[in-house]
N, C-alpha and C. Protein backbone atom coordinates (compact mmCIF):
# COMPACT_ATOMS: atom_id res chain seq x y z
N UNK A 1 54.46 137.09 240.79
CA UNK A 1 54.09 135.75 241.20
C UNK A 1 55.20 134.79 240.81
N UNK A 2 55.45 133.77 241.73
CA UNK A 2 56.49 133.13 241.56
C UNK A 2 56.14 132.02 240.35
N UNK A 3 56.58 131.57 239.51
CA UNK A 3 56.59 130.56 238.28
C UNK A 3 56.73 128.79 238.94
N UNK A 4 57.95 128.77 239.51
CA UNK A 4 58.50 127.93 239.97
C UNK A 4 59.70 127.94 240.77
N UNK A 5 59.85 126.88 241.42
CA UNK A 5 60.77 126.73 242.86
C UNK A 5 61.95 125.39 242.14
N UNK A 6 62.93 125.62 241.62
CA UNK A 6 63.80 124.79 241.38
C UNK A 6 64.77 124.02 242.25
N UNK A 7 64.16 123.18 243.22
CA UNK A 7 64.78 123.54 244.15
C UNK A 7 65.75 121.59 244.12
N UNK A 8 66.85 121.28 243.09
CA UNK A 8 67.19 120.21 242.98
C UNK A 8 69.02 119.98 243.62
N UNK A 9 69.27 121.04 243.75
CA UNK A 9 70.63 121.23 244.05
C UNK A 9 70.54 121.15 245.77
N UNK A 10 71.50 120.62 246.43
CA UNK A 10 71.71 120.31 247.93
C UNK A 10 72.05 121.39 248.84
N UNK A 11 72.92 122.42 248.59
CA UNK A 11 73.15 123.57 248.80
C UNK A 11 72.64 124.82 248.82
N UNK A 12 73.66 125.58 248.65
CA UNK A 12 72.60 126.78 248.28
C UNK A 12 73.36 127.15 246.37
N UNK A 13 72.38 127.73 245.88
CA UNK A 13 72.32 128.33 244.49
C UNK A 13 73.68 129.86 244.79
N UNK A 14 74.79 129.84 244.04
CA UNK A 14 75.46 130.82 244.36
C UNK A 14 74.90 132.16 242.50
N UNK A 15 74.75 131.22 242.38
CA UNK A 15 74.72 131.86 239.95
C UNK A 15 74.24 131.44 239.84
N UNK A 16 72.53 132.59 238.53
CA UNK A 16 72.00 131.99 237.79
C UNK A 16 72.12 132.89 236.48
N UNK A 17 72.02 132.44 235.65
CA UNK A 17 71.75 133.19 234.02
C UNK A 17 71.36 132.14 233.17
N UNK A 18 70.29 132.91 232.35
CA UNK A 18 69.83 132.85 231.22
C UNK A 18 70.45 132.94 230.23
N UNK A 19 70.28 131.51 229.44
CA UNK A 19 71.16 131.63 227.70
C UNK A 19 70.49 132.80 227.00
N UNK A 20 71.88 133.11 226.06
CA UNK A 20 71.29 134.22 225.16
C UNK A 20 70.19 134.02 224.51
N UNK A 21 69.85 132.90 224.01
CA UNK A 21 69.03 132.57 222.66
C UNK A 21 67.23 131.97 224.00
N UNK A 22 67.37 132.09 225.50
CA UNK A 22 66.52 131.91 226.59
C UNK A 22 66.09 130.68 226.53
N UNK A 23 66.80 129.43 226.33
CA UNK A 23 66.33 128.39 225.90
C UNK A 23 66.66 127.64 227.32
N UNK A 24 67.73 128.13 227.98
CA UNK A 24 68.39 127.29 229.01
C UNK A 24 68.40 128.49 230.48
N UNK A 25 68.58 127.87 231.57
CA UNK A 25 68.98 128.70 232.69
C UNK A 25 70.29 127.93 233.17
N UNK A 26 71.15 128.36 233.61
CA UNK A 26 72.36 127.51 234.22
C UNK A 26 72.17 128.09 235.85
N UNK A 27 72.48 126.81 236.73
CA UNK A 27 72.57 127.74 237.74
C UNK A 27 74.18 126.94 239.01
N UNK A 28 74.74 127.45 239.70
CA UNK A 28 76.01 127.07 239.76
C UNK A 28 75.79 127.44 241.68
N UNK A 29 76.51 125.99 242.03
CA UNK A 29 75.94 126.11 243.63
C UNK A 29 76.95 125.67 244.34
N UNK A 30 76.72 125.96 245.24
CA UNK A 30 77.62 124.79 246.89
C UNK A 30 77.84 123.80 246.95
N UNK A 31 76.98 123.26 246.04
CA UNK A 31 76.98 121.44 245.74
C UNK A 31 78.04 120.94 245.48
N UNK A 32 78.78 121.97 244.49
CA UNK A 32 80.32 122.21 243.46
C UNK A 32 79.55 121.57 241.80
N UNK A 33 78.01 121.75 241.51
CA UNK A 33 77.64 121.38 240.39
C UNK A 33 77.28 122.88 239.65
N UNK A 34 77.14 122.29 238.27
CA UNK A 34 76.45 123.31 237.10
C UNK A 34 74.96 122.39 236.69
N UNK A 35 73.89 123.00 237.09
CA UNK A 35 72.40 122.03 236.29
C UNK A 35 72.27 123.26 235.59
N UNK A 36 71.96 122.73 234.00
CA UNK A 36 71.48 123.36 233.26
C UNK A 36 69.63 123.18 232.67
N UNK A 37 68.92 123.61 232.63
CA UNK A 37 67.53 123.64 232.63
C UNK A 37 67.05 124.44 231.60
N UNK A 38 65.74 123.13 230.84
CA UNK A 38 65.11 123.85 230.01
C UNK A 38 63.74 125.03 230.06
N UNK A 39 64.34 126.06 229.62
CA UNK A 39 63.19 127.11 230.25
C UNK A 39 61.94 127.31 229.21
N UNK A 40 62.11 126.83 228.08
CA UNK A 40 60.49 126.26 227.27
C UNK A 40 59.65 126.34 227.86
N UNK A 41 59.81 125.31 228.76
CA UNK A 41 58.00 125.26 229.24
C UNK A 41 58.05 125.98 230.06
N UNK A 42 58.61 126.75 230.81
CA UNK A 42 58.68 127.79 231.77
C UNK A 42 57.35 128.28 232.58
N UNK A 43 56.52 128.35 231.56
CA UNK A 43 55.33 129.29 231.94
C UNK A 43 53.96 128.44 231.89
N UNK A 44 54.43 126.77 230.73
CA UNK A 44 53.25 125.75 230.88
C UNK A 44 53.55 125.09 232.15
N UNK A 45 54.74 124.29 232.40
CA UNK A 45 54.92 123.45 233.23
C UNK A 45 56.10 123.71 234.34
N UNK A 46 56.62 122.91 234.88
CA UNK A 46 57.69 123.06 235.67
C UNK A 46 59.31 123.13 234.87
N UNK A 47 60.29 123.66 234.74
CA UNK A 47 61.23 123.41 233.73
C UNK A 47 62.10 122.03 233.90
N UNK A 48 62.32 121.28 232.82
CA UNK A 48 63.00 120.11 233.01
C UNK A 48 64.57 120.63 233.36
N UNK A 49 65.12 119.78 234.12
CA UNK A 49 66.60 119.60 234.18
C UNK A 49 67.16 118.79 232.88
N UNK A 50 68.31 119.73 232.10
CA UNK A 50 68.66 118.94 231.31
C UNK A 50 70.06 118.05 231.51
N UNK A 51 70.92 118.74 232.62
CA UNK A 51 72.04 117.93 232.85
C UNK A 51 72.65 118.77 234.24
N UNK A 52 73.36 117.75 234.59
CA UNK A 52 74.34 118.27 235.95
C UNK A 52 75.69 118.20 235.56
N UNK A 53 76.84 119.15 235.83
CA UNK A 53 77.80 119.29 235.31
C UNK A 53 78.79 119.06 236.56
N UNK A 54 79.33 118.01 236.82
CA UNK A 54 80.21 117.92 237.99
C UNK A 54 81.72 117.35 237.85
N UNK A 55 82.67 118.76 237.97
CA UNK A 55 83.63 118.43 238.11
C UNK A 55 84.35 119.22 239.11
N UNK A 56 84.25 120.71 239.15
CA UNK A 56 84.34 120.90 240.33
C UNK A 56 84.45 120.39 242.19
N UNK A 57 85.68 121.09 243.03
CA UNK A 57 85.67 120.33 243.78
C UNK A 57 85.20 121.42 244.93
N UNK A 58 84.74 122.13 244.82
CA UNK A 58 84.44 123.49 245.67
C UNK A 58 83.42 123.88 245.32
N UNK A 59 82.49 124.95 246.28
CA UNK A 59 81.43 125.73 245.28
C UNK A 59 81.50 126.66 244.25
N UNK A 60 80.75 126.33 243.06
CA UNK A 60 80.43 126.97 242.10
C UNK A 60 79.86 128.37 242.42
N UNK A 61 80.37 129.51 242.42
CA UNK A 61 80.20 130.47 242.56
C UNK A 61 79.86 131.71 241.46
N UNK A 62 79.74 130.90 240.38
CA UNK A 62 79.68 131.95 238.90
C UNK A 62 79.45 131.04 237.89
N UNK A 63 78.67 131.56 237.21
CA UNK A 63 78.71 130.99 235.75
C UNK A 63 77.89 131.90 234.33
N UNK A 64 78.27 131.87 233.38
CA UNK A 64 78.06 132.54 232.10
C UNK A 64 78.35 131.46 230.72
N UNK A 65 77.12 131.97 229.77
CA UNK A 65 76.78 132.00 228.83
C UNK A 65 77.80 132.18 227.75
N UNK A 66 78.05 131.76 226.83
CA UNK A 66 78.57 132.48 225.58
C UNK A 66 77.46 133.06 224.44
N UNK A 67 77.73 133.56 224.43
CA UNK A 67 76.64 134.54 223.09
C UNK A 67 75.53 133.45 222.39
N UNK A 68 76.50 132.21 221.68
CA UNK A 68 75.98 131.61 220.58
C UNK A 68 74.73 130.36 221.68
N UNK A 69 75.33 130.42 222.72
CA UNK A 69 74.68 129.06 223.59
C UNK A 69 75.12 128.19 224.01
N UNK A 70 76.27 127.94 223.53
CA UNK A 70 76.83 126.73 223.31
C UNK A 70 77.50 126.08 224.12
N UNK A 71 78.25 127.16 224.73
CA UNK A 71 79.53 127.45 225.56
C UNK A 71 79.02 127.89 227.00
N UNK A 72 79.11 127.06 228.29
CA UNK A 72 78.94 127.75 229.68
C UNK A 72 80.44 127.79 230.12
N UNK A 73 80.66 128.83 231.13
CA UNK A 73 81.69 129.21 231.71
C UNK A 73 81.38 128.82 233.24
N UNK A 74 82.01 128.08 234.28
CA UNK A 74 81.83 128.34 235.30
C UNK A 74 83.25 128.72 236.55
N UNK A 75 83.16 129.31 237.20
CA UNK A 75 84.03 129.84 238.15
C UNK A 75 83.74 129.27 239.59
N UNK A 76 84.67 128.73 240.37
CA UNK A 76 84.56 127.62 241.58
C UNK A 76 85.23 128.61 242.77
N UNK A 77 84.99 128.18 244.00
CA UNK A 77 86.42 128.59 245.00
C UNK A 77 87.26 127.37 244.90
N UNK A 78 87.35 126.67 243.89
CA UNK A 78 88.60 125.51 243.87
C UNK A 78 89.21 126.05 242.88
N UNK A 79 89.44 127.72 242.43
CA UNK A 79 90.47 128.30 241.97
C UNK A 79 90.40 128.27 240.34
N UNK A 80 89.37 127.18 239.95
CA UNK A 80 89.11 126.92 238.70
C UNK A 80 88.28 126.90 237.53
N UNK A 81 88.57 127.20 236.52
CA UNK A 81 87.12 128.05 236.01
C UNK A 81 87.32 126.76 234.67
N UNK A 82 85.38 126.53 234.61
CA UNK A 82 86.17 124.98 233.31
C UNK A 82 84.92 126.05 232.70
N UNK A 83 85.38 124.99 230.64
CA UNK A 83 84.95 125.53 229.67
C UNK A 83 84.30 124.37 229.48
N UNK A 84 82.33 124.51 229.30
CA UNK A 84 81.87 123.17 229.13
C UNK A 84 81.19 123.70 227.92
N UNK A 85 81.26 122.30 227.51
CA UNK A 85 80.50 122.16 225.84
C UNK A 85 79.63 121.53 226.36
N UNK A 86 77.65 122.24 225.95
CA UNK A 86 76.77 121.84 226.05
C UNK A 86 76.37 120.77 225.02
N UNK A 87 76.76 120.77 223.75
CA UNK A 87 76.52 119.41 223.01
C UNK A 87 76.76 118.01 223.52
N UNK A 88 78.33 118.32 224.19
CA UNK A 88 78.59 117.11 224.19
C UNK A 88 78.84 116.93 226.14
N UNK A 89 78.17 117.98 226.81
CA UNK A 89 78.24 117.86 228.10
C UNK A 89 79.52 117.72 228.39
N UNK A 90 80.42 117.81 228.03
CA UNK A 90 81.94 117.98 228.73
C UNK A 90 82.50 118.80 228.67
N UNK A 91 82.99 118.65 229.64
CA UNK A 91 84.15 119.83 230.49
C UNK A 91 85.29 119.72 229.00
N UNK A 92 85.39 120.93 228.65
CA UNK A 92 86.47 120.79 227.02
C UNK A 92 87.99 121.43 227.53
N UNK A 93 87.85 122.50 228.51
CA UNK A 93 88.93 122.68 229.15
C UNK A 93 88.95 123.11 230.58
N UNK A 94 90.20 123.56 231.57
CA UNK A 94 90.13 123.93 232.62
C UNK A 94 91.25 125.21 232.79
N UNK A 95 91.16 126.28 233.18
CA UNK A 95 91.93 127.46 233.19
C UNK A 95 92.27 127.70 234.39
N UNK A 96 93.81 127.80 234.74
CA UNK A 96 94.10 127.86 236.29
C UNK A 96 95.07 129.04 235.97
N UNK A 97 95.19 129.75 237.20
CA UNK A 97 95.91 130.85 237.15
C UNK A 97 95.36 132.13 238.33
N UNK A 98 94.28 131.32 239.16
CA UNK A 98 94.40 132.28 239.92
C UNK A 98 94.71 131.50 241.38
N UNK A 99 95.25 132.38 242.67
CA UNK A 99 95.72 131.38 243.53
C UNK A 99 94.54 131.31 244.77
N UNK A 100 93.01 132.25 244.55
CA UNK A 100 92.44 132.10 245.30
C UNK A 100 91.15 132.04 244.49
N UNK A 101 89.76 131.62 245.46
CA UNK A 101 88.63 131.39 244.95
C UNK A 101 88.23 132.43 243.81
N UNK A 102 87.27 131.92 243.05
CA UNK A 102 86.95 132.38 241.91
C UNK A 102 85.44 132.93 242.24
N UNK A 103 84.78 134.47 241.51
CA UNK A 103 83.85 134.93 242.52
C UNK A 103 82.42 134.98 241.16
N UNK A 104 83.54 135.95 239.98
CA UNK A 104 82.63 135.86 239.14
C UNK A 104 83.45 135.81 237.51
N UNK A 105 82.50 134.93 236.56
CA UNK A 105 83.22 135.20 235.21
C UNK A 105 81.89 135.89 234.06
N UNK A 106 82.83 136.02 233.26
CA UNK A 106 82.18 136.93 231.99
C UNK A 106 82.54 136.92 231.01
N UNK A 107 81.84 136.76 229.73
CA UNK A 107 82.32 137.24 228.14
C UNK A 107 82.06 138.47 228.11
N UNK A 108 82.86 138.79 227.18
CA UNK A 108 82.41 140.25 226.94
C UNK A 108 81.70 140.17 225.71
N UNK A 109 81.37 141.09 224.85
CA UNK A 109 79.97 141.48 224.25
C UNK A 109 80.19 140.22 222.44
N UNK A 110 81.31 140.40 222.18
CA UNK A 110 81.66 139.25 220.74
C UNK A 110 82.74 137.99 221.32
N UNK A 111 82.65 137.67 222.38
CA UNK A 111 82.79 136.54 222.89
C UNK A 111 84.45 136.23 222.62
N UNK A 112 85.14 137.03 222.48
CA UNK A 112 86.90 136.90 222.13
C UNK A 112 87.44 137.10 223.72
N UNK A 113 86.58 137.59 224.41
CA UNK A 113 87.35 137.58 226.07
C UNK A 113 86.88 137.01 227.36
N UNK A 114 87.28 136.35 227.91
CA UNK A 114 86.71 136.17 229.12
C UNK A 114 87.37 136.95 230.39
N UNK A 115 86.61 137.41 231.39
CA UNK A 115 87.08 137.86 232.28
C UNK A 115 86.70 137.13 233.79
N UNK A 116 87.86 137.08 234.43
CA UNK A 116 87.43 136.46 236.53
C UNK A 116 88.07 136.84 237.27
N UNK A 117 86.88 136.93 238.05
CA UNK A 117 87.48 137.80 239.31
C UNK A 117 87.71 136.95 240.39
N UNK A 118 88.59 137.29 241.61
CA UNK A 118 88.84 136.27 242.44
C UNK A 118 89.48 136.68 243.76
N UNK A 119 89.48 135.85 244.78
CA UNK A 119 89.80 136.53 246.53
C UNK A 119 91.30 136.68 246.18
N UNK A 120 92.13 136.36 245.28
CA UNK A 120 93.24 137.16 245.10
C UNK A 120 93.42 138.34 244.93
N UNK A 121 92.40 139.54 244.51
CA UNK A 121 92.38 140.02 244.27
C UNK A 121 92.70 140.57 242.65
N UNK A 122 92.61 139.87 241.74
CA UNK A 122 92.93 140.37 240.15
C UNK A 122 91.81 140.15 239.45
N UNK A 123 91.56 140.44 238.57
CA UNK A 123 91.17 140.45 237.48
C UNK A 123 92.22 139.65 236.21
N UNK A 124 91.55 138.52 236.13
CA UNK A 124 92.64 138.13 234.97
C UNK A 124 91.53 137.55 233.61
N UNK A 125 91.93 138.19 232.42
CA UNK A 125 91.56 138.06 231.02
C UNK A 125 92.08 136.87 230.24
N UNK A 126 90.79 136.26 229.79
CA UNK A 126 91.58 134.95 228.86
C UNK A 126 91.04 134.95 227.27
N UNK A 127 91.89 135.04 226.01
CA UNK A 127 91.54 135.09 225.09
C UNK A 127 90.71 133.46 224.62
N UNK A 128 89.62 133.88 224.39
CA UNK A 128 88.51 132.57 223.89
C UNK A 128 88.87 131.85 222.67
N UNK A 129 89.84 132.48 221.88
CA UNK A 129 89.87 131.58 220.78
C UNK A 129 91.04 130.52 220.98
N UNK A 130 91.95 130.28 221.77
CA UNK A 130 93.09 129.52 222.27
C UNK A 130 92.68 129.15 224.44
N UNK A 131 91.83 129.90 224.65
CA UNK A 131 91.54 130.02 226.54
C UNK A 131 93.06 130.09 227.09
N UNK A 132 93.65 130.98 226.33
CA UNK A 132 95.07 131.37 227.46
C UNK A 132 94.99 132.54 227.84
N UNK A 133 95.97 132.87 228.77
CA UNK A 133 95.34 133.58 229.80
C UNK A 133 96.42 134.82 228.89
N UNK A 134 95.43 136.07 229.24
CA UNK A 134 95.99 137.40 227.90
C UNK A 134 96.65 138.40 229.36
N UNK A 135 95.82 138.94 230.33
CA UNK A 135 96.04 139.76 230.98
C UNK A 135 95.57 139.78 232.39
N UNK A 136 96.72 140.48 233.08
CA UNK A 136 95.90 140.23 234.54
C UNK A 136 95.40 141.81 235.07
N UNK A 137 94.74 142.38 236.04
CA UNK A 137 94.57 143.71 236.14
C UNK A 137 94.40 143.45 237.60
N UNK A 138 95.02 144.75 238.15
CA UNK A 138 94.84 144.29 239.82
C UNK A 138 94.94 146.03 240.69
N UNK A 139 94.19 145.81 240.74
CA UNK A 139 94.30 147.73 241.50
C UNK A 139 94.80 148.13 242.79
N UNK A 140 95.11 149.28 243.29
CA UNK A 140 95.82 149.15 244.26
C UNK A 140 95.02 149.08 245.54
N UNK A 141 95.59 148.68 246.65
CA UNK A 141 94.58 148.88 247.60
C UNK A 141 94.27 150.03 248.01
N UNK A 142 93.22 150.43 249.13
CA UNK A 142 92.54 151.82 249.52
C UNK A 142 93.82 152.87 249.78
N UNK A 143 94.88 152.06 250.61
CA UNK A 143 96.08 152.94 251.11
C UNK A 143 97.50 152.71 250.54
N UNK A 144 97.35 152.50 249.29
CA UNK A 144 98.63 151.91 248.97
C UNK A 144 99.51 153.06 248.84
N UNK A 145 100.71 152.73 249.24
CA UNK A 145 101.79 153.29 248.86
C UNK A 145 101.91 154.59 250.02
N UNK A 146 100.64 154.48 251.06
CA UNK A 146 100.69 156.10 251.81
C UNK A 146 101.82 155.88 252.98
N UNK A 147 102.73 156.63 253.32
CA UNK A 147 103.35 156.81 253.93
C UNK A 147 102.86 157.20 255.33
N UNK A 148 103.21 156.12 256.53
CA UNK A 148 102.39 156.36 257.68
C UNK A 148 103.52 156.52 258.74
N UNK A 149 104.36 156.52 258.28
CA UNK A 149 105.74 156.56 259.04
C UNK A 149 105.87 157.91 260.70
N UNK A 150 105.63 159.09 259.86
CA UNK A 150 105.00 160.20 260.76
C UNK A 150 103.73 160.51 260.85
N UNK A 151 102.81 159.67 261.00
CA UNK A 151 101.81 159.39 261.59
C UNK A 151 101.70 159.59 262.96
N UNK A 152 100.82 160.59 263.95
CA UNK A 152 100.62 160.42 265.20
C UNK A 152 99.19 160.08 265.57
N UNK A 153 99.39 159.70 266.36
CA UNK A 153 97.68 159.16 267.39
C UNK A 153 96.88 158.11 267.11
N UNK A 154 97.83 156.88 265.94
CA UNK A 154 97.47 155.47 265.42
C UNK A 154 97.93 154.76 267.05
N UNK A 155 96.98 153.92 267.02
CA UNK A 155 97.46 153.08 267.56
C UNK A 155 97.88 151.74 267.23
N UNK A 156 98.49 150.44 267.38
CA UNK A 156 99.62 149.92 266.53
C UNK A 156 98.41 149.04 266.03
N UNK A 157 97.16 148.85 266.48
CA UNK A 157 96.51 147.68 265.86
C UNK A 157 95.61 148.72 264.37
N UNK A 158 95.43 150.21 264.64
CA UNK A 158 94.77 150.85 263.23
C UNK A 158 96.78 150.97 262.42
N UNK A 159 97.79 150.81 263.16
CA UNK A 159 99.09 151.10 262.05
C UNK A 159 98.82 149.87 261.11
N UNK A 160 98.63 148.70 261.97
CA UNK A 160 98.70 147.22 261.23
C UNK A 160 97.59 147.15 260.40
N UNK A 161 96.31 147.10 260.31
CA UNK A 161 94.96 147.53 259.28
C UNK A 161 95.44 148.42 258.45
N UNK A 162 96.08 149.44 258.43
CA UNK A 162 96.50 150.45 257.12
C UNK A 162 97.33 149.61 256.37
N UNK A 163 98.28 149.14 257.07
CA UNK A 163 99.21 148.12 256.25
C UNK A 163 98.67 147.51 255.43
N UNK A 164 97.74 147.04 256.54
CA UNK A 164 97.06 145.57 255.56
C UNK A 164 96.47 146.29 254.48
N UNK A 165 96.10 147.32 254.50
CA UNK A 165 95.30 147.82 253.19
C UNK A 165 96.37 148.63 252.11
N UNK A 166 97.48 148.45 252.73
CA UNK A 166 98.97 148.65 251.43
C UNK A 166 99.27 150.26 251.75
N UNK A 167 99.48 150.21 253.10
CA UNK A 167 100.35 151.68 253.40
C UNK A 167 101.78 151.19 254.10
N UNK A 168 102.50 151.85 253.72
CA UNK A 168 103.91 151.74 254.23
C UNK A 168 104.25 152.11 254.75
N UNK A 169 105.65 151.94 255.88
CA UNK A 169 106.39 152.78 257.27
C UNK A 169 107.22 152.85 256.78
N UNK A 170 107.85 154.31 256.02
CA UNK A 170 109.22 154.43 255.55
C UNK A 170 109.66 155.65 256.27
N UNK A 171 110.90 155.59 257.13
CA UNK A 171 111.36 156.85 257.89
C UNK A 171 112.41 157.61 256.77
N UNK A 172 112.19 158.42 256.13
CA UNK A 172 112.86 159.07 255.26
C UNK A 172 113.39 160.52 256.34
N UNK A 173 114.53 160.95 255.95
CA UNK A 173 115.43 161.97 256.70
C UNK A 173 115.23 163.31 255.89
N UNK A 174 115.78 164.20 256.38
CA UNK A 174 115.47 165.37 255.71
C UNK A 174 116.29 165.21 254.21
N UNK A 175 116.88 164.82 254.45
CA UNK A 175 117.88 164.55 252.65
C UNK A 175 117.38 163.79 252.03
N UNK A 176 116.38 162.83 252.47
CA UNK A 176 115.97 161.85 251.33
C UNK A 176 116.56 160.68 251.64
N UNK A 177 117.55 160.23 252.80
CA UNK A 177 117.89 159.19 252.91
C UNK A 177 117.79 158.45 253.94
């Protein structure tokens, strides 16, 4: 049975999660906002809105918790993922470094890493105790590196789709050169 219909955001809802400690729900939308909501009364009444978080210029597409509560993470397609302090409702920092939309973020389990993913395709890691960016991880595509060069019975629009998925046309000779 449904509890309640939160339905205050203009858009559509892209992220929701629950604080660790279940006190709050964050939920992160199209609007390009973060409303955070008290889930207390959850089950007496309707849950209050406790704040709207707008700085974002794109939709909010992700957002996470830090362990203690304190700390929301959100991830935008405006490339940018901010660090908001729930005490004091502000945006405390902003982390740029990827060159396309942002899909989803994460702490990991003792809160020293963050991880986001993004239409660039990487994975890039940011250490939480400074939010600089530690590592990027990026895998290869389905066909990378395959040699399609002697390839028969492609036709040039499946040669160009392999490409695109990171196969290469290298005419190598019987010597290697």
């Amino acid at each position: 049975e449904c509890l309640h219909t939160l339905a205050t955001h203009k858009k559509w809802v892209w992220s929701v999660k629950f604080s660790p400690d279940g006190r709050m729900l964050a939920t992160g939308s199209a609007d390009r906002t973060i409303k955070l909501w008290n889930t207390e009364e959850l089950y007496s009444k309707e849950p209050a809105e406790i704040i709207t978080l707008k700085e974002h210029s794109n939709s909010v597409t992700s957002v996470a918790f830090s362990s203690d509560s304190k700390t929301v993470v959100s991830g935008s397609l405006d490339r940018q993922i901010r660090i908001w302090n729930i005490d004091n409702r502000e945006c405390d920092k902003t982390l740029d470094g990827h060159s396309d939309g942002i899909w989803s973020v994460a702490f990991n389990p003792d809160n020293t890493l963050l991880a986001s993913s993004s239409d660039d395709e990487t994975i890039r890691i940011w250490e939480t105790n400074t939010w600089s960016f530690w590592k990027e991880l990026k895998s290869d595509k389905l066909c990378q590196r395959m040699n399609i060069a002697k390839a028969t019975g492609l036709t040039d629009p499946q040669r160009e789709t392999l490409k695109a998925l990171g196969a290469i046309e290298i005419e190598k000779s019987v010597d290697g050169k």
